[in-house]
C-alpha atoms as a PDB file:
ATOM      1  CA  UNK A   1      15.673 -66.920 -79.056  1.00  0.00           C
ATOM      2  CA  UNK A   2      12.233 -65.109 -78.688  1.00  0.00           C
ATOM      3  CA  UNK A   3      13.119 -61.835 -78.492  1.00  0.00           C
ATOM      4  CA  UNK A   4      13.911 -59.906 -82.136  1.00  0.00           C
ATOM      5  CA  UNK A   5      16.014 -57.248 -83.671  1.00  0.00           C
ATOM      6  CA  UNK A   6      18.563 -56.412 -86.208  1.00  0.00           C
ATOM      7  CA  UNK A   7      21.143 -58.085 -84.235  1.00  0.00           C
ATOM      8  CA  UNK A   8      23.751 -59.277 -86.933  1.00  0.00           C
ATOM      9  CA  UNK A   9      27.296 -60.210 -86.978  1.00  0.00           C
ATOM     10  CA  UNK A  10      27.953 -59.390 -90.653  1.00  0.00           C
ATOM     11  CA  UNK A  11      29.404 -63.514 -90.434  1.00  0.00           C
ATOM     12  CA  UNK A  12      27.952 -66.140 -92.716  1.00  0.00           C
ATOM     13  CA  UNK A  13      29.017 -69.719 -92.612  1.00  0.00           C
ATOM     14  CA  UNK A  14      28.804 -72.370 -95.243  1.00  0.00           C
ATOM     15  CA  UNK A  15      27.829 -75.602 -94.620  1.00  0.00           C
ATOM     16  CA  UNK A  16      30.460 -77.568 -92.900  1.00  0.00           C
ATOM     17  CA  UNK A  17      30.961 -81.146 -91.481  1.00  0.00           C
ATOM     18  CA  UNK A  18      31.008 -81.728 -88.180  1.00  0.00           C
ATOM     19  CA  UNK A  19      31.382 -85.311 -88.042  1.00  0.00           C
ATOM     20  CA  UNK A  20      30.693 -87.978 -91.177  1.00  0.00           C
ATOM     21  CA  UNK A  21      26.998 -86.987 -91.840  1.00  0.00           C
ATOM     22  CA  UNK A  22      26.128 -83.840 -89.923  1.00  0.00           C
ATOM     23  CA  UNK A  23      26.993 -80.401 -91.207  1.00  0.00           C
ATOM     24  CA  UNK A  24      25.791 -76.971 -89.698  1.00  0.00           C
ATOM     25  CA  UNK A  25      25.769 -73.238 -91.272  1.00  0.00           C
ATOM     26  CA  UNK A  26      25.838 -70.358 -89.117  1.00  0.00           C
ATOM     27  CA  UNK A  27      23.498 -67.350 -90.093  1.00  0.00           C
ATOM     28  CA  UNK A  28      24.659 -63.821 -89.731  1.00  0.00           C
ATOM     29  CA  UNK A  29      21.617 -62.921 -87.474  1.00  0.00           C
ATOM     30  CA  UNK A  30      22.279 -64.235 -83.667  1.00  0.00           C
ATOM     31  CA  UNK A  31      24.650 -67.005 -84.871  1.00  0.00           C
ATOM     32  CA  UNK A  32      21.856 -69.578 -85.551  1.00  0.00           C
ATOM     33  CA  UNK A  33      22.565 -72.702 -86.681  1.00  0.00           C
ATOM     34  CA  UNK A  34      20.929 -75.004 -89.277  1.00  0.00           C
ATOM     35  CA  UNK A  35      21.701 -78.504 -89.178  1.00  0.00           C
ATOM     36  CA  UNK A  36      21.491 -81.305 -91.767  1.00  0.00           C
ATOM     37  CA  UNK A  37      21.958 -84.726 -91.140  1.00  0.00           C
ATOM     38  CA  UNK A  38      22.648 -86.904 -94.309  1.00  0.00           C
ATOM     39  CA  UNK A  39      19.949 -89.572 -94.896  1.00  0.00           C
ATOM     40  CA  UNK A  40      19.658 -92.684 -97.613  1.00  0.00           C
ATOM     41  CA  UNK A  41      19.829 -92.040-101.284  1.00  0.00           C
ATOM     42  CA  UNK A  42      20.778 -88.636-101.313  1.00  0.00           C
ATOM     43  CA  UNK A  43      18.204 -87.502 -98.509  1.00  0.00           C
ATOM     44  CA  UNK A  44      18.523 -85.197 -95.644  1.00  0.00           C
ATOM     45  CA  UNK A  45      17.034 -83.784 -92.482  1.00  0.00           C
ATOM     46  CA  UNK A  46      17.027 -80.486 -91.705  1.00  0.00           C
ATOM     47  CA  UNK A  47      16.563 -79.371 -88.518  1.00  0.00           C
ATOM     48  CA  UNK A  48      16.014 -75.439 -87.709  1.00  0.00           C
ATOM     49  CA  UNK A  49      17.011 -74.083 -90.954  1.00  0.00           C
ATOM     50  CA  UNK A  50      17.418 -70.077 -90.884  1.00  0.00           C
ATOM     51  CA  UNK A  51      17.488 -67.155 -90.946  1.00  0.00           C
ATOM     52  CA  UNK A  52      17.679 -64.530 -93.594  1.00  0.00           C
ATOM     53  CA  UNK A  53      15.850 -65.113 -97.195  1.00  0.00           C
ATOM     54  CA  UNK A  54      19.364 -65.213 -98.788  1.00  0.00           C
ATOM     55  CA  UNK A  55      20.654 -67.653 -95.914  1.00  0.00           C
ATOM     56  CA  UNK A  56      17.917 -69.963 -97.017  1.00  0.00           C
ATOM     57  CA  UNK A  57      18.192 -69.595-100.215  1.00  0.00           C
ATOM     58  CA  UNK A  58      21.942 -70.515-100.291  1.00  0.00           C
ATOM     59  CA  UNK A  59      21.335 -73.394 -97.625  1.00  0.00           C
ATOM     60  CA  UNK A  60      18.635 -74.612-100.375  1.00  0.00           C
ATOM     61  CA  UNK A  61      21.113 -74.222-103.009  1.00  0.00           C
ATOM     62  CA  UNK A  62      24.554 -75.731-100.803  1.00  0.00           C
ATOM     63  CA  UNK A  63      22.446 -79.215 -99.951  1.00  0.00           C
ATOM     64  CA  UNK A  64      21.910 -79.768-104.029  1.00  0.00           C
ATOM     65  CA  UNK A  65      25.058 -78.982-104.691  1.00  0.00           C
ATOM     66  CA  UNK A  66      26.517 -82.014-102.395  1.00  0.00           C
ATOM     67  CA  UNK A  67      23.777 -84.103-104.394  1.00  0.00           C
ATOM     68  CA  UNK A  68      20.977 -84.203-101.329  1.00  0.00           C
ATOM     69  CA  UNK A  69      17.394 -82.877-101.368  1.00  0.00           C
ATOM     70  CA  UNK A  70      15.250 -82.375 -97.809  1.00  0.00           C
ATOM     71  CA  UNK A  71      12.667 -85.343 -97.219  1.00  0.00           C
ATOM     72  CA  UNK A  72      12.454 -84.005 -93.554  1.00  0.00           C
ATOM     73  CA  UNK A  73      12.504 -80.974 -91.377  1.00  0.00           C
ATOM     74  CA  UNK A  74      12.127 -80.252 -87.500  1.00  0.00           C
ATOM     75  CA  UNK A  75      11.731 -77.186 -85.966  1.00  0.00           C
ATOM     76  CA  UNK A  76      13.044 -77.773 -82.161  1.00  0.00           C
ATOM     77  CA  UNK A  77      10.631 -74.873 -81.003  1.00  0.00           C
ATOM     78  CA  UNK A  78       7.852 -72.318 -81.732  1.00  0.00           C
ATOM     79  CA  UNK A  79       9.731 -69.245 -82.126  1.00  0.00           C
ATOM     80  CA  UNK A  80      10.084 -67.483 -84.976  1.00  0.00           C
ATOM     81  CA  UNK A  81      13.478 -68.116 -86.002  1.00  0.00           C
ATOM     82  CA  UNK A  82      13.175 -71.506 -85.735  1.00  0.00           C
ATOM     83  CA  UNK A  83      10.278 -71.997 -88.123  1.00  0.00           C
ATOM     84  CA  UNK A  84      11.123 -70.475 -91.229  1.00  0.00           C
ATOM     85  CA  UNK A  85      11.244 -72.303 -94.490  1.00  0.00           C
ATOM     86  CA  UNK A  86      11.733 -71.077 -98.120  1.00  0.00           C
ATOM     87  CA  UNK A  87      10.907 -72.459-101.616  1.00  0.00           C
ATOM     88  CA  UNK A  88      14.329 -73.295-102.263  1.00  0.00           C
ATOM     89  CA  UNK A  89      14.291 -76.111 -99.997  1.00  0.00           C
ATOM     90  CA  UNK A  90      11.534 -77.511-101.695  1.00  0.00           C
ATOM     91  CA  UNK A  91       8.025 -79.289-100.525  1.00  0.00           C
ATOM     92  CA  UNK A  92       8.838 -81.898 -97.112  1.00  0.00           C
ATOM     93  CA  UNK A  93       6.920 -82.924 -93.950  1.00  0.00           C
ATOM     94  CA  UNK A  94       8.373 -79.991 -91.578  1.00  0.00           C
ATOM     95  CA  UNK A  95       7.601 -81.498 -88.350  1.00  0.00           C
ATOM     96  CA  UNK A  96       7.527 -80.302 -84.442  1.00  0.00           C
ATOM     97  CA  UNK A  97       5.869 -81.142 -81.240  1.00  0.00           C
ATOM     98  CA  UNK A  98       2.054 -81.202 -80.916  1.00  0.00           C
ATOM     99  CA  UNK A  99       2.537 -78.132 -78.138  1.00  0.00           C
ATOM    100  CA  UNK A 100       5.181 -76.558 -80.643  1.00  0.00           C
ATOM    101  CA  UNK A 101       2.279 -76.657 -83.451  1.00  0.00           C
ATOM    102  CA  UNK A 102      -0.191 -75.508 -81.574  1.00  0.00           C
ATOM    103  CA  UNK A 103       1.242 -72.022 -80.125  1.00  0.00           C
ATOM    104  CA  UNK A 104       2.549 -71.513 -84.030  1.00  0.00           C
ATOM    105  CA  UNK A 105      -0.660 -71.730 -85.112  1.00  0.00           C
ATOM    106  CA  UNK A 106      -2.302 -69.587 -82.402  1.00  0.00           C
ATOM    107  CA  UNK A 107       0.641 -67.085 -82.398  1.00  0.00           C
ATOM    108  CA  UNK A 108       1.003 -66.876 -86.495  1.00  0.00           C
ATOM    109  CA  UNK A 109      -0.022 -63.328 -86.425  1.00  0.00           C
ATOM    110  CA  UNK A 110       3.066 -62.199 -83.844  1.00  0.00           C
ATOM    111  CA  UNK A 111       5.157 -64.947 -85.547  1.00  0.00           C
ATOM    112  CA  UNK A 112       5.035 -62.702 -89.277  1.00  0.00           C
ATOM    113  CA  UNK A 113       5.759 -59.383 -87.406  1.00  0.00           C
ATOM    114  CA  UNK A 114       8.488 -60.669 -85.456  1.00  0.00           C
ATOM    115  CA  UNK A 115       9.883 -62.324 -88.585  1.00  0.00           C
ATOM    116  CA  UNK A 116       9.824 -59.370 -90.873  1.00  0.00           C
ATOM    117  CA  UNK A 117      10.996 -56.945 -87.886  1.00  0.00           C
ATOM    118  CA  UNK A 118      14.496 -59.166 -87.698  1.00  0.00           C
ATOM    119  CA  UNK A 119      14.239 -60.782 -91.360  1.00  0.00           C
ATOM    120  CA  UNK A 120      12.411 -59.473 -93.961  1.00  0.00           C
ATOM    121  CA  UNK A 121      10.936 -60.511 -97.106  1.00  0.00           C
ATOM    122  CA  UNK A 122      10.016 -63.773 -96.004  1.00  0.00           C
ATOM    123  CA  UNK A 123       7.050 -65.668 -97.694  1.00  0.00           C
ATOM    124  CA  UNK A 124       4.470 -66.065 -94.396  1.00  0.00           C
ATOM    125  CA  UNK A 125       2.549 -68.786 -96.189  1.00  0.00           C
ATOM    126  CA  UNK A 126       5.508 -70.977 -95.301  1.00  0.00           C
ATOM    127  CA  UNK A 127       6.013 -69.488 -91.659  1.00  0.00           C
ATOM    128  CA  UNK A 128       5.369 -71.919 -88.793  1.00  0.00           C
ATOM    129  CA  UNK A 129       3.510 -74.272 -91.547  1.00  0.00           C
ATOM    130  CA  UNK A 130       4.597 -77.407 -89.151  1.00  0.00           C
ATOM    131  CA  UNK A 131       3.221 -80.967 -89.012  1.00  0.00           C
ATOM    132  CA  UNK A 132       2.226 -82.466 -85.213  1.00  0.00           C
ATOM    133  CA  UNK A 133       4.404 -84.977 -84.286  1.00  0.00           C
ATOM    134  CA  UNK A 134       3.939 -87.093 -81.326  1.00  0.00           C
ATOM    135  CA  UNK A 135       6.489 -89.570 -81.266  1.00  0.00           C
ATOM    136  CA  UNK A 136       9.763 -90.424 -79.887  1.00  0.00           C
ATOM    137  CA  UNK A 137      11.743 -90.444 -83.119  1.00  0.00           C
ATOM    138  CA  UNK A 138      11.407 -88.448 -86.595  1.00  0.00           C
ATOM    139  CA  UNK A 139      10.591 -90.592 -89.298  1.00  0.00           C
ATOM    140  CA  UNK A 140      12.682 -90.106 -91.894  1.00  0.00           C
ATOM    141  CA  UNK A 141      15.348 -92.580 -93.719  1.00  0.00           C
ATOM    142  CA  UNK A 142      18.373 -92.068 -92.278  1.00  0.00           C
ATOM    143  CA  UNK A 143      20.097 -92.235 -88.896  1.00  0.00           C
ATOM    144  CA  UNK A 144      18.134 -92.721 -85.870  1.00  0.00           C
ATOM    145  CA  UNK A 145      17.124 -89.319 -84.494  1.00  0.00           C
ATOM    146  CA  UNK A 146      15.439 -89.359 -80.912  1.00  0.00           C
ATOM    147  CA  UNK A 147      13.887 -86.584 -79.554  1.00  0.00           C
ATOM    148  CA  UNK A 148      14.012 -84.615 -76.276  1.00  0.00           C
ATOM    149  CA  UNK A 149      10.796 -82.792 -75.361  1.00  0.00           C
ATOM    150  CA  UNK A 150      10.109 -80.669 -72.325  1.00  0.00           C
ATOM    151  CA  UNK A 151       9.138 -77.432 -71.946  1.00  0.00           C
ATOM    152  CA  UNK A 152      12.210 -75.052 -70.852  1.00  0.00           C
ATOM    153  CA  UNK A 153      12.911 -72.673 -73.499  1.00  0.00           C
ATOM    154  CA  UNK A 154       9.645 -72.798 -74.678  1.00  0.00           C
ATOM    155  CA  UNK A 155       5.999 -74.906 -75.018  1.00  0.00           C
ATOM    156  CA  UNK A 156       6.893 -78.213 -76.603  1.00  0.00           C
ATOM    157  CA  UNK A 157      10.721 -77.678 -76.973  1.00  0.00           C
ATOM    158  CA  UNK A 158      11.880 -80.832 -78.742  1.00  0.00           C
ATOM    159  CA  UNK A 159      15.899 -81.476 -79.371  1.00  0.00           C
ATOM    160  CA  UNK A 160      17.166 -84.055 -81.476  1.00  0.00           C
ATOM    161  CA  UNK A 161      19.963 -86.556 -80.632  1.00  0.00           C
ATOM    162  CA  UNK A 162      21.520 -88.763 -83.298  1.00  0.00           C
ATOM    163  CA  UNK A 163      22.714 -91.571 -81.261  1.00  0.00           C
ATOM    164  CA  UNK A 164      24.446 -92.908 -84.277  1.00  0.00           C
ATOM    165  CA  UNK A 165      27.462 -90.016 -84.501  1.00  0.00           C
ATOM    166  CA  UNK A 166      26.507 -89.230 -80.606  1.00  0.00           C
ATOM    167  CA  UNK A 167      25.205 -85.533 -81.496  1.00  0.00           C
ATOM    168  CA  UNK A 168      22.712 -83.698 -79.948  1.00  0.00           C
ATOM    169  CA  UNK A 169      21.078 -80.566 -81.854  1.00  0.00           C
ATOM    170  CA  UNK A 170      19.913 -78.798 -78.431  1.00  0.00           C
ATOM    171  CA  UNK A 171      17.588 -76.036 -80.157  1.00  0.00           C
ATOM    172  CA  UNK A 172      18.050 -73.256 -77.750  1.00  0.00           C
ATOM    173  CA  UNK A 173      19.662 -74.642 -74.647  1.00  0.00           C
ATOM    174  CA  UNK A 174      23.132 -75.646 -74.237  1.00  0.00           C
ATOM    175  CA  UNK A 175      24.204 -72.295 -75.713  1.00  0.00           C
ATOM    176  CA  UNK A 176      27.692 -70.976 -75.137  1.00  0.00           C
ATOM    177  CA  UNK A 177      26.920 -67.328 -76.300  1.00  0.00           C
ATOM    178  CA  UNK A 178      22.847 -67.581 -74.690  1.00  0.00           C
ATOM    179  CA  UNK A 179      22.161 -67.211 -71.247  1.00  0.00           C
ATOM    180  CA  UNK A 180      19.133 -69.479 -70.490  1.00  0.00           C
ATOM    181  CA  UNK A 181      16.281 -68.022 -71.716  1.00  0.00           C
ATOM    182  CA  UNK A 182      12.788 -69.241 -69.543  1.00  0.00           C
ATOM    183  CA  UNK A 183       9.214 -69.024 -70.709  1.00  0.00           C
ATOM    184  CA  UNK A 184       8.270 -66.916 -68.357  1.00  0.00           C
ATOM    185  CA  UNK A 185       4.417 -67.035 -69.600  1.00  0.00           C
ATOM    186  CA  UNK A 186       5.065 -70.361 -67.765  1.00  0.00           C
ATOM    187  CA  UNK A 187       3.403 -71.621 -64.335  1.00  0.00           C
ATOM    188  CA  UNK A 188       6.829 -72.611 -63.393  1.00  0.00           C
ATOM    189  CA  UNK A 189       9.452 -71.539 -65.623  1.00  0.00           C
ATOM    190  CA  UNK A 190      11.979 -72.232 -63.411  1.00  0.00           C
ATOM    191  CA  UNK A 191      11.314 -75.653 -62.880  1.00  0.00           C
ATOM    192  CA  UNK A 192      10.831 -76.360 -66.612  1.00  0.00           C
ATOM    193  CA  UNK A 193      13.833 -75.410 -67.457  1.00  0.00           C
ATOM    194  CA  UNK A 194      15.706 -77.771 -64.602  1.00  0.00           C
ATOM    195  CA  UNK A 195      13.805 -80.646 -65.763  1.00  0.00           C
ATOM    196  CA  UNK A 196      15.062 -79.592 -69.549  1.00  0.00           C
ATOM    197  CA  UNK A 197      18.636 -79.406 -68.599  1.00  0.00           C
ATOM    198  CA  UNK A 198      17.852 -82.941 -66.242  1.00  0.00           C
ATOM    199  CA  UNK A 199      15.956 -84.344 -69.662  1.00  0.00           C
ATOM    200  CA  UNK A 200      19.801 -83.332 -71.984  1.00  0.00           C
ATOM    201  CA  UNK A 201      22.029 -84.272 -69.180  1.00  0.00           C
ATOM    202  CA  UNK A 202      20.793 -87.380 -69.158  1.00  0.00           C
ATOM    203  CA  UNK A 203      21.043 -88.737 -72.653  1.00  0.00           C
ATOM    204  CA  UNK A 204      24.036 -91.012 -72.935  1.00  0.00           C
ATOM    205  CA  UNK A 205      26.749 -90.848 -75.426  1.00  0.00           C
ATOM    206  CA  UNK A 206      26.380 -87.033 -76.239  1.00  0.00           C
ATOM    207  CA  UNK A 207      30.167 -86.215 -78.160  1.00  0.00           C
ATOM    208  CA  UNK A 208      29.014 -83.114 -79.647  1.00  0.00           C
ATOM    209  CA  UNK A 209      26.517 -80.739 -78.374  1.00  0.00           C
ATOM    210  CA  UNK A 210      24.873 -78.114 -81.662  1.00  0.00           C
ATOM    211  CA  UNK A 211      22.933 -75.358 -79.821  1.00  0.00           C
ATOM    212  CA  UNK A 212      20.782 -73.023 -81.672  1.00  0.00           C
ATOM    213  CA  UNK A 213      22.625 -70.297 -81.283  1.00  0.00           C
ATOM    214  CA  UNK A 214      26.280 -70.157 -80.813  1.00  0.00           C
ATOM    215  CA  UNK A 215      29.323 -72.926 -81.385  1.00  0.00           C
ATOM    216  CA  UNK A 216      29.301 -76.440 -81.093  1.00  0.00           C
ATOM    217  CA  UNK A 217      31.134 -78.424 -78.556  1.00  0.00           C
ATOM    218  CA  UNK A 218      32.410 -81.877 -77.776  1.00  0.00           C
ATOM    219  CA  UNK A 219      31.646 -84.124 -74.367  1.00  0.00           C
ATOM    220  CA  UNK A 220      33.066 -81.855 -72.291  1.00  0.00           C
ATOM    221  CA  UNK A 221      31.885 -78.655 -73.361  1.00  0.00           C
ATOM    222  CA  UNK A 222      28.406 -80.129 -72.955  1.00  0.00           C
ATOM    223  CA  UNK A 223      29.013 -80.750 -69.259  1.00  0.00           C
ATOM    224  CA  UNK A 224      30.290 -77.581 -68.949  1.00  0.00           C
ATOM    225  CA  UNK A 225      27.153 -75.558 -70.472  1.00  0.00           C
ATOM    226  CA  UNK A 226      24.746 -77.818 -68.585  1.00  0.00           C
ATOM    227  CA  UNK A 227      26.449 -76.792 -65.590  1.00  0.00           C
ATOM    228  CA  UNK A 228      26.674 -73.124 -66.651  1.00  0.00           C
ATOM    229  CA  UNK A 229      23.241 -73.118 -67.156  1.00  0.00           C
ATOM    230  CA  UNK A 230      21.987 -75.189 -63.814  1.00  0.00           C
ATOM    231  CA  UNK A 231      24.580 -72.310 -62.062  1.00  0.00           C
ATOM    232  CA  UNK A 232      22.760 -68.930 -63.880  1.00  0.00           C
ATOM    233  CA  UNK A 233      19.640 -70.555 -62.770  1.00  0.00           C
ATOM    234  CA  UNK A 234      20.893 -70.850 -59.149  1.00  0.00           C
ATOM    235  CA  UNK A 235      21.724 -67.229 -58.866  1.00  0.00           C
ATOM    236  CA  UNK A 236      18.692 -66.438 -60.466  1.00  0.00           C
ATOM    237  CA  UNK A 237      16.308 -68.063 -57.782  1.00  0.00           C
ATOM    238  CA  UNK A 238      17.741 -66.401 -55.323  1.00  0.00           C
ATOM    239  CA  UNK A 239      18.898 -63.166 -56.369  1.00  0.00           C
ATOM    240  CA  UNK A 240      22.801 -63.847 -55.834  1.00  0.00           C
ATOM    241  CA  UNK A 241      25.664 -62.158 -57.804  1.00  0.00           C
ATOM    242  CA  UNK A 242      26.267 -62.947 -61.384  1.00  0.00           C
ATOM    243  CA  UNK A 243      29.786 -64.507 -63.213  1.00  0.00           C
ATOM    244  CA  UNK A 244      28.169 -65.839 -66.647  1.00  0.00           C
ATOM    245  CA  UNK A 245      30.499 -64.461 -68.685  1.00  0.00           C
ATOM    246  CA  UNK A 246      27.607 -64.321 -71.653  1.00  0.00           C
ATOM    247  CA  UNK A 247      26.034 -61.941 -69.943  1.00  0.00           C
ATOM    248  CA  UNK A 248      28.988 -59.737 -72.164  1.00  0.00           C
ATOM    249  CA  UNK A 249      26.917 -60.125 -75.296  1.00  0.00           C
ATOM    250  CA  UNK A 250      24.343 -57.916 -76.985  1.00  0.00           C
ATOM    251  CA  UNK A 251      21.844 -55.317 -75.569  1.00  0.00           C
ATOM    252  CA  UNK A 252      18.951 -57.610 -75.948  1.00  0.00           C
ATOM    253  CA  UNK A 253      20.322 -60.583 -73.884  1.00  0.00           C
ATOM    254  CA  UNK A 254      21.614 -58.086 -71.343  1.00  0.00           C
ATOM    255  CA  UNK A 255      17.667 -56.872 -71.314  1.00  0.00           C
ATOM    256  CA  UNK A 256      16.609 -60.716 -70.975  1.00  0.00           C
ATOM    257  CA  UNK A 257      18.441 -61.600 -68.140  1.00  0.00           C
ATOM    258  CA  UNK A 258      16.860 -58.125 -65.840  1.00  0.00           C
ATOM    259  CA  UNK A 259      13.752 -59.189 -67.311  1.00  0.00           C
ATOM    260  CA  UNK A 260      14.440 -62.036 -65.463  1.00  0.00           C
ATOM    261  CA  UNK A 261      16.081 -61.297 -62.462  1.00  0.00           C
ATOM    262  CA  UNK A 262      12.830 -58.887 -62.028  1.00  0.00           C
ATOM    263  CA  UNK A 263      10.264 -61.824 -62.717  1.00  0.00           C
ATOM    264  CA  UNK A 264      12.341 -63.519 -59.616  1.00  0.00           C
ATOM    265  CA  UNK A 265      12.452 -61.061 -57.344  1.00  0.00           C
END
């Protein structure tokens, strides 16, 4: 989610479990989720942790009190709410995609005012302080976690699927509260984003789906997004009526989407 702004629900989750081994928290600003995925002796990934100092500081404080400590983070994208860190979660490799690494590092200056715009006080030494990976898997010791790259959302957008419990952390497609959001600084934005959803819809054994922002959902529910999303982008090529019912949610998505529909027509 590029865009920024004090949207907040006022609703904070704690970690829960999802299935044996994968929990998620929900942060109060835009519903974003931070994963973890249980590794060997007391290890974890982490995977888009966020949003709010306090958030992280809790989410730092949750994962020692189940007896874990990170060894491994991924941010699935180079926006700023996706590449936030904090003390409390101690000193890991935080890894993302060579293209993901490199608009951090030549976007670090917008990165910090976006941040403290939506989320203040945040240490920027740690913003966007990712490791290149290029690589099909994160290595880490625990359960197998492929990764998805393309560039849809945004340059070098990598999600995760653990084939072992069959759930794919989607970073910010697959959303049921997010219309799809298209790098429109793209040459073809359009056509990245069909080969994204092509890229998800085409991993086998998905039984959950964890967007960045939003709910999770099981088998079907991931069918149904992907087709949501194929649908919006449809109407969006050629300029036909609109029946996403997300396009009911807050100002600044509403403001996306004519961004969009202007880019396209």
């Amino acid at each position: 989610m590029p865009r920024t702004g004090p949207w907040y629900t006022g609703r904070v989750g704690r970690l829960t479990e999802i299935t044996p081994g994968v929990l998620i928290g929900t942060s109060s600003f835009a519903e974003t989720i931070s994963t973890v995925v249980v590794g060997q002796a007391g290890g974890c990934l982490l995977i888009d942790p966020g949003v709010t100092v306090a958030e992280l500081a809790r989410l730092g404080a949750e994962v020692r009190e189940l007896g874990l400590r990170p060894v491994a983070a991924w941010s699935t994208h180079p926006h700023w709410d996706h590449v936030l860190w904090s003390p409390e979660l101690g000193s890991t490799p935080r890894y993302a995609t060579p293209a993901a690494v490199a608009m951090t590092e030549t976007e670090r200056a917008g990165l910090a005012r976006e941040t403290q715009r939506s989320a203040p006080g945040h240490d920027f030494s740690l913003l966007g302080r990712l490791t290149p990976l290029d690589s099909a898997t994160i290595p880490w010791h625990g359960p197998a976690a492929q990764l998805i790259v393309h560039d849809g959302h945004a340059p070098g957008h990598g999600a995760v699927f653990l084939p072992g419990p069959g759930v794919l952390v989607a970073g910010d497609m697959c959303s049921d509260v997010e219309i799809p959001l298209l790098d429109l600084t793209a040459s073809e934005p359009l056509g990245d984003y069909r080969t994204g959803l092509e890229r998800l819809a085409a991993v086998a054994g998905v039984r959950q789906v964890v967007p960045g922002h939003g709910h999770p959902g099981d088998a079907d529910e991931f069918r149904r997004r992907l087709a949501a999303d194929a649908a919006y982008l449809d109407a969006l090529a050629v300029g036909q009526p609109f029946g996403d019912s997300r396009l009911t949610g807050p100002g600044w998505l509403q403001d996306a989407h004519e961004e969009q529909m202007r880019y396209f027509s």
